[in-house]
C-alpha atoms as a PDB file:
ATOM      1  CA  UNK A   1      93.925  86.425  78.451  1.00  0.00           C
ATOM      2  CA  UNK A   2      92.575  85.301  81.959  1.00  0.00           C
ATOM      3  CA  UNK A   3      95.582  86.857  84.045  1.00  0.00           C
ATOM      4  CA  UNK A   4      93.690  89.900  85.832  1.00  0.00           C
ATOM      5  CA  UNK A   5      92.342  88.465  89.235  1.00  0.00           C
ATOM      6  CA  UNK A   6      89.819  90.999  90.826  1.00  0.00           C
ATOM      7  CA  UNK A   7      89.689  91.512  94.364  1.00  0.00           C
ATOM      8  CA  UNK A   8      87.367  94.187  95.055  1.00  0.00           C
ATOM      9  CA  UNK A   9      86.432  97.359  95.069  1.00  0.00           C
ATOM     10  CA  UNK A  10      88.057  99.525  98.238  1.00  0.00           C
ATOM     11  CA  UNK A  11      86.173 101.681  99.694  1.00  0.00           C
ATOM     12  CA  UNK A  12      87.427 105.393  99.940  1.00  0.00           C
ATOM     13  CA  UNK A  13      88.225 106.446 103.964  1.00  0.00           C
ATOM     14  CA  UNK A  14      86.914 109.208 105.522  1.00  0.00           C
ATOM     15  CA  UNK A  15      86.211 110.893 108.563  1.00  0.00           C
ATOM     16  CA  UNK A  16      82.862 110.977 107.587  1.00  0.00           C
ATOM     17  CA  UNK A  17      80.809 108.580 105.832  1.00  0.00           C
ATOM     18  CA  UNK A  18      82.395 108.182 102.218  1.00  0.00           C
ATOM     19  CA  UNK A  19      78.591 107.379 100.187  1.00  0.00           C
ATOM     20  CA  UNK A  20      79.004 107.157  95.978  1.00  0.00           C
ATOM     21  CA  UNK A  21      76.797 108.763  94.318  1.00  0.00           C
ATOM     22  CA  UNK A  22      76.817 110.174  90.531  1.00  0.00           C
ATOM     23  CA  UNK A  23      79.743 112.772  91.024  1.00  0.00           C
ATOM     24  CA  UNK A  24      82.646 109.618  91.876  1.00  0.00           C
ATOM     25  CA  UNK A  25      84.878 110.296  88.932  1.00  0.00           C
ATOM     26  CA  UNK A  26      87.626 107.035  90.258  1.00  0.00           C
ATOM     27  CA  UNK A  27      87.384 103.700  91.317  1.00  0.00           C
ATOM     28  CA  UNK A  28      89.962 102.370  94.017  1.00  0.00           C
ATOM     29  CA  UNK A  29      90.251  98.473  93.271  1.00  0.00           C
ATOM     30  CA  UNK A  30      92.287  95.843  94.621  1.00  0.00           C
ATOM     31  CA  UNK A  31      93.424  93.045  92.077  1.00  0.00           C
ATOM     32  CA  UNK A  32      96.528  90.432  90.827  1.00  0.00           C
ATOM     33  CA  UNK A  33      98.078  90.882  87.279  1.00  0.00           C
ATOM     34  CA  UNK A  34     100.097  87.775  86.306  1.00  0.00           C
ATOM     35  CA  UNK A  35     100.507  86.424  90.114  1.00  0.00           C
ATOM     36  CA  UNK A  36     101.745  90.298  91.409  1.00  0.00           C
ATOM     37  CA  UNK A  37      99.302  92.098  93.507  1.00  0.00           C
ATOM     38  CA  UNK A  38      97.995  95.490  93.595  1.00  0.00           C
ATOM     39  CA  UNK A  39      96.555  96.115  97.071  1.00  0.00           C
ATOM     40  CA  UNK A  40      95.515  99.890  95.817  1.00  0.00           C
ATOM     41  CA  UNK A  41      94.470 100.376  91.908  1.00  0.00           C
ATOM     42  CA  UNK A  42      92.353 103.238  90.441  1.00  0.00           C
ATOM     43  CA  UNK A  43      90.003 103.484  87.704  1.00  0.00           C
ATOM     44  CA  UNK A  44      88.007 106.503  85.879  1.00  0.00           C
ATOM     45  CA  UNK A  45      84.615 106.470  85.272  1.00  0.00           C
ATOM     46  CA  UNK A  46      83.583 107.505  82.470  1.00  0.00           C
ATOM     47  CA  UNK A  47      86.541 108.452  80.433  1.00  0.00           C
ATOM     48  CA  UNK A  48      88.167 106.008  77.307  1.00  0.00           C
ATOM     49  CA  UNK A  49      91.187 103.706  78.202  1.00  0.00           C
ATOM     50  CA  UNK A  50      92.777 106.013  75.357  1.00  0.00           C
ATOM     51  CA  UNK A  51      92.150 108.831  78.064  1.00  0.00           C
ATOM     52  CA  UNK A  52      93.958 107.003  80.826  1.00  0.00           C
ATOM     53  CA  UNK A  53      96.601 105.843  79.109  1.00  0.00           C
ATOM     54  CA  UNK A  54      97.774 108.726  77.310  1.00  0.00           C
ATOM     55  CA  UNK A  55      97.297 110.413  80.800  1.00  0.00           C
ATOM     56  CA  UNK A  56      99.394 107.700  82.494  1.00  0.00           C
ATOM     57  CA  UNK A  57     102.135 107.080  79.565  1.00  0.00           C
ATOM     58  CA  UNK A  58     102.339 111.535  79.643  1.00  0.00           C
ATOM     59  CA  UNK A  59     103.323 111.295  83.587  1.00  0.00           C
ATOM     60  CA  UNK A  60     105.389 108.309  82.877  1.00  0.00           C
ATOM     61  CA  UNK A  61     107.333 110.439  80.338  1.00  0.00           C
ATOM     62  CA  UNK A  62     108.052 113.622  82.562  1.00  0.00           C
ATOM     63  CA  UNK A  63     110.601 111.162  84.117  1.00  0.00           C
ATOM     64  CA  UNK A  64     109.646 111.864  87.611  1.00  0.00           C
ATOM     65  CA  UNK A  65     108.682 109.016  90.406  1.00  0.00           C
ATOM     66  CA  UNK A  66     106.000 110.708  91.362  1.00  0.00           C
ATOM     67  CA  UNK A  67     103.477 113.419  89.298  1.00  0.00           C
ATOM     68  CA  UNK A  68     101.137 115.533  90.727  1.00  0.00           C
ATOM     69  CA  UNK A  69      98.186 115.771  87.901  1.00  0.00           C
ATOM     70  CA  UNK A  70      95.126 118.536  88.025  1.00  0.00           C
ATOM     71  CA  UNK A  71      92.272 117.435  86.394  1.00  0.00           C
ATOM     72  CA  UNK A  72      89.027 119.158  85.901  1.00  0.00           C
ATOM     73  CA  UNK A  73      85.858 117.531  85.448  1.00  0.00           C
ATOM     74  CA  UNK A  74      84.378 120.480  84.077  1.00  0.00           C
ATOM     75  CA  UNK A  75      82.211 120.756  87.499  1.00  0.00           C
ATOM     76  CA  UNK A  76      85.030 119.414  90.271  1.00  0.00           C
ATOM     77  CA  UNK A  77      88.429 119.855  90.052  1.00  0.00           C
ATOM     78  CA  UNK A  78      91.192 117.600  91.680  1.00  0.00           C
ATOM     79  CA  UNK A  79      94.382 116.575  92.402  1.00  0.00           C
ATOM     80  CA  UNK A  80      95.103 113.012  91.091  1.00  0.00           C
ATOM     81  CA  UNK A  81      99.072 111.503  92.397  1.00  0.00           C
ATOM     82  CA  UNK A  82     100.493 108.778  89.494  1.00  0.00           C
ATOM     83  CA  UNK A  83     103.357 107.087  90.425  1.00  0.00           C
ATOM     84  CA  UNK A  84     105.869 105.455  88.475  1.00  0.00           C
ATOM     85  CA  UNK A  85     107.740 102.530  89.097  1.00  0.00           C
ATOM     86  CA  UNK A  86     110.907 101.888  86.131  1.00  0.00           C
ATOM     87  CA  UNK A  87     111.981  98.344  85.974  1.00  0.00           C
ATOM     88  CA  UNK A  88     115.142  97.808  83.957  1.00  0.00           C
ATOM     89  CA  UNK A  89     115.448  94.057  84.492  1.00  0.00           C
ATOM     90  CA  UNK A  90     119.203  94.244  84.960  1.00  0.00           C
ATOM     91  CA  UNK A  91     120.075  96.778  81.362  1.00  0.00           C
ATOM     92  CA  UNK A  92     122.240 100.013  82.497  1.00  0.00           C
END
């Protein structure tokens, strides 16, 4: 309880100016968790946190560092990167 420090939200670049309007499906967010900090986080908008973590726990099970993931919005689709980062605290 209490160990998520918000930072703020980032906004996205762009050669041109990057306005939100209704259509932003993800929020990039800076923030600490426990004293470690995230400069870049995302967020959806809209969806469950059952959604997003069955999406993120899928890509961390395909075993790869880094997952390219097409999602469709029903209106927009796009092209969403998750990394994933294994710590084994010391265990082979």
């Amino acid at each position: 309880k209490g160990a998520v420090d918000y930072r703020g939200y980032i906004k996205p670049r762009s050669r041109y100016s990057a306005e939100t309007n209704g259509d932003d499906h993800v929020l990039t967010l800076q923030f600490s968790w426990n004293g470690v900090e995230k400069f870049v986080g995302t967020s959806f908008i809209g969806v469950s946190p059952e959604f997003e973590l069955a999406l993120y726990t899928m890509a961390f099970l395909a075993g790869e560092d880094e997952n390219i993931v097409t999602l469709d919005t029903g209106g927009e689709s796009f092209d969403l990167k998750v990394k994933c980062y294994k710590i084994d605290k010391g265990r082979k």
